[in-house]
C-alpha atoms as a PDB file:
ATOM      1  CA  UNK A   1     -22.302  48.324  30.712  1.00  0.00           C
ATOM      2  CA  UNK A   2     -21.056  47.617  27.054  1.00  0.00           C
ATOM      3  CA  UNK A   3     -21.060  49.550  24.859  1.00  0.00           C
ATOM      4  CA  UNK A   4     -25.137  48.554  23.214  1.00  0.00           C
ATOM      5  CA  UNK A   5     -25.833  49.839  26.680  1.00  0.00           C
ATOM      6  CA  UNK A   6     -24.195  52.983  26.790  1.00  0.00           C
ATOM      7  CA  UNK A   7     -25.410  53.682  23.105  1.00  0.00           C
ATOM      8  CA  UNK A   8     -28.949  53.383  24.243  1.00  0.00           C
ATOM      9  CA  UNK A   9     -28.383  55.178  27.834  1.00  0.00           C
ATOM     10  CA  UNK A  10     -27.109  57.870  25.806  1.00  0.00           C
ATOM     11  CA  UNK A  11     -29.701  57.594  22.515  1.00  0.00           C
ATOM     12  CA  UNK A  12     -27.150  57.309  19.788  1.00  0.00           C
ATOM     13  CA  UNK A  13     -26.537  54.240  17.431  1.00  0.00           C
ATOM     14  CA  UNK A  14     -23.868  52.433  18.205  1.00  0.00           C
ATOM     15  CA  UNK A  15     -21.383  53.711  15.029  1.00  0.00           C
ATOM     16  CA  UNK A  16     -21.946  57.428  16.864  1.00  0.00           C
ATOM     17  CA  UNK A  17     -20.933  56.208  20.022  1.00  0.00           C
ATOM     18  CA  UNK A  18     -18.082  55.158  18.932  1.00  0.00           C
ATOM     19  CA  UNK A  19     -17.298  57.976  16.892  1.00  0.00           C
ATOM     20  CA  UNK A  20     -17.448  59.694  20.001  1.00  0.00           C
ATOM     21  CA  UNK A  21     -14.986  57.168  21.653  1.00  0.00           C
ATOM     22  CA  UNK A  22     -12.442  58.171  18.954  1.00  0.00           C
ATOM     23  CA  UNK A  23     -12.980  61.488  18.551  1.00  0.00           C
ATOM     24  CA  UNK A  24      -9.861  63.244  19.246  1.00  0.00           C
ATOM     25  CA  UNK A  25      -9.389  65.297  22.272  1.00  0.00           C
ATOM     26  CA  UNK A  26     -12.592  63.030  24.010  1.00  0.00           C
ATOM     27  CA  UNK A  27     -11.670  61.858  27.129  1.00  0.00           C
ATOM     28  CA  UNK A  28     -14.936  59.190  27.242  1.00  0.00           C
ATOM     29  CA  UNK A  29     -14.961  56.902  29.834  1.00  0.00           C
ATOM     30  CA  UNK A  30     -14.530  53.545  29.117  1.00  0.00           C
ATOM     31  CA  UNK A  31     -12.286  50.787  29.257  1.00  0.00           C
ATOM     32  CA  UNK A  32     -11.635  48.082  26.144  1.00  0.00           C
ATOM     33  CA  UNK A  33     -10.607  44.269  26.818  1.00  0.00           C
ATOM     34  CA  UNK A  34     -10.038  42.557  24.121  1.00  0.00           C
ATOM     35  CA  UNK A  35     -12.849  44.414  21.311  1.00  0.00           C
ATOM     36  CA  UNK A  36     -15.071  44.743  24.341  1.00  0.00           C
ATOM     37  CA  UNK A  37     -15.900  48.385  25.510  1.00  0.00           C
ATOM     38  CA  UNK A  38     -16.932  48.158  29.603  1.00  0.00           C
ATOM     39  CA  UNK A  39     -18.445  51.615  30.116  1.00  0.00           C
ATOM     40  CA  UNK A  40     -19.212  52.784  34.013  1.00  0.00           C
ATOM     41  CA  UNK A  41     -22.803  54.606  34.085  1.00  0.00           C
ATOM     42  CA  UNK A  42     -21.627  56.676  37.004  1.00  0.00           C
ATOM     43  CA  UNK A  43     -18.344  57.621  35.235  1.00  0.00           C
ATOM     44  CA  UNK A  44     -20.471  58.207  32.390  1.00  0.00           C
ATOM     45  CA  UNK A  45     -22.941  60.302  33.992  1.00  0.00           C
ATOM     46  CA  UNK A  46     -19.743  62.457  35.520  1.00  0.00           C
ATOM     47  CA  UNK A  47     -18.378  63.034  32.197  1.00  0.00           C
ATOM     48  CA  UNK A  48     -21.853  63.824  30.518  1.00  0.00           C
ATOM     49  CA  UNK A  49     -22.139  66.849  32.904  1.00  0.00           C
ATOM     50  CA  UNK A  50     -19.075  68.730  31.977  1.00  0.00           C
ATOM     51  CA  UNK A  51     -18.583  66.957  27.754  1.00  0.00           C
ATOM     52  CA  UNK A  52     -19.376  69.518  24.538  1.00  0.00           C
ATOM     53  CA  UNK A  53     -18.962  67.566  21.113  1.00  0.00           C
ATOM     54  CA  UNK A  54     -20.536  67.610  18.418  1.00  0.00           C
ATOM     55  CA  UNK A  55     -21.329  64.475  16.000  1.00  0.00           C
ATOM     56  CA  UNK A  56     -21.373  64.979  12.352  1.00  0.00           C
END
């Protein structure tokens, strides 16, 4: 999914999301061709069960 997708999968605005994306010591799951983020729901879902961060 891109990265509109994932934003709304997850309920957070794009900007957040990718705060998250660059927040260091995140290991999110997503891949980036050219500005594109592709995002896997199932590796998403994997890494939602085990993440802890906190956006400010």
């Amino acid at each position: 999914m891109d990265i509109d997708a994932a934003a709304r999968y997850l309920g957070l605005d794009v900007y957040d999301l990718v705060k998250v994306i660059h927040a260091e010591g995140v290991e999110f799951p997503y891949v980036k061709v050219g500005g594109r983020f592709i995002i896997n729901r199932a590796s998403l879902d994997k890494w939602l069960e085990t993440a802890r961060i906190e956006i400010k």
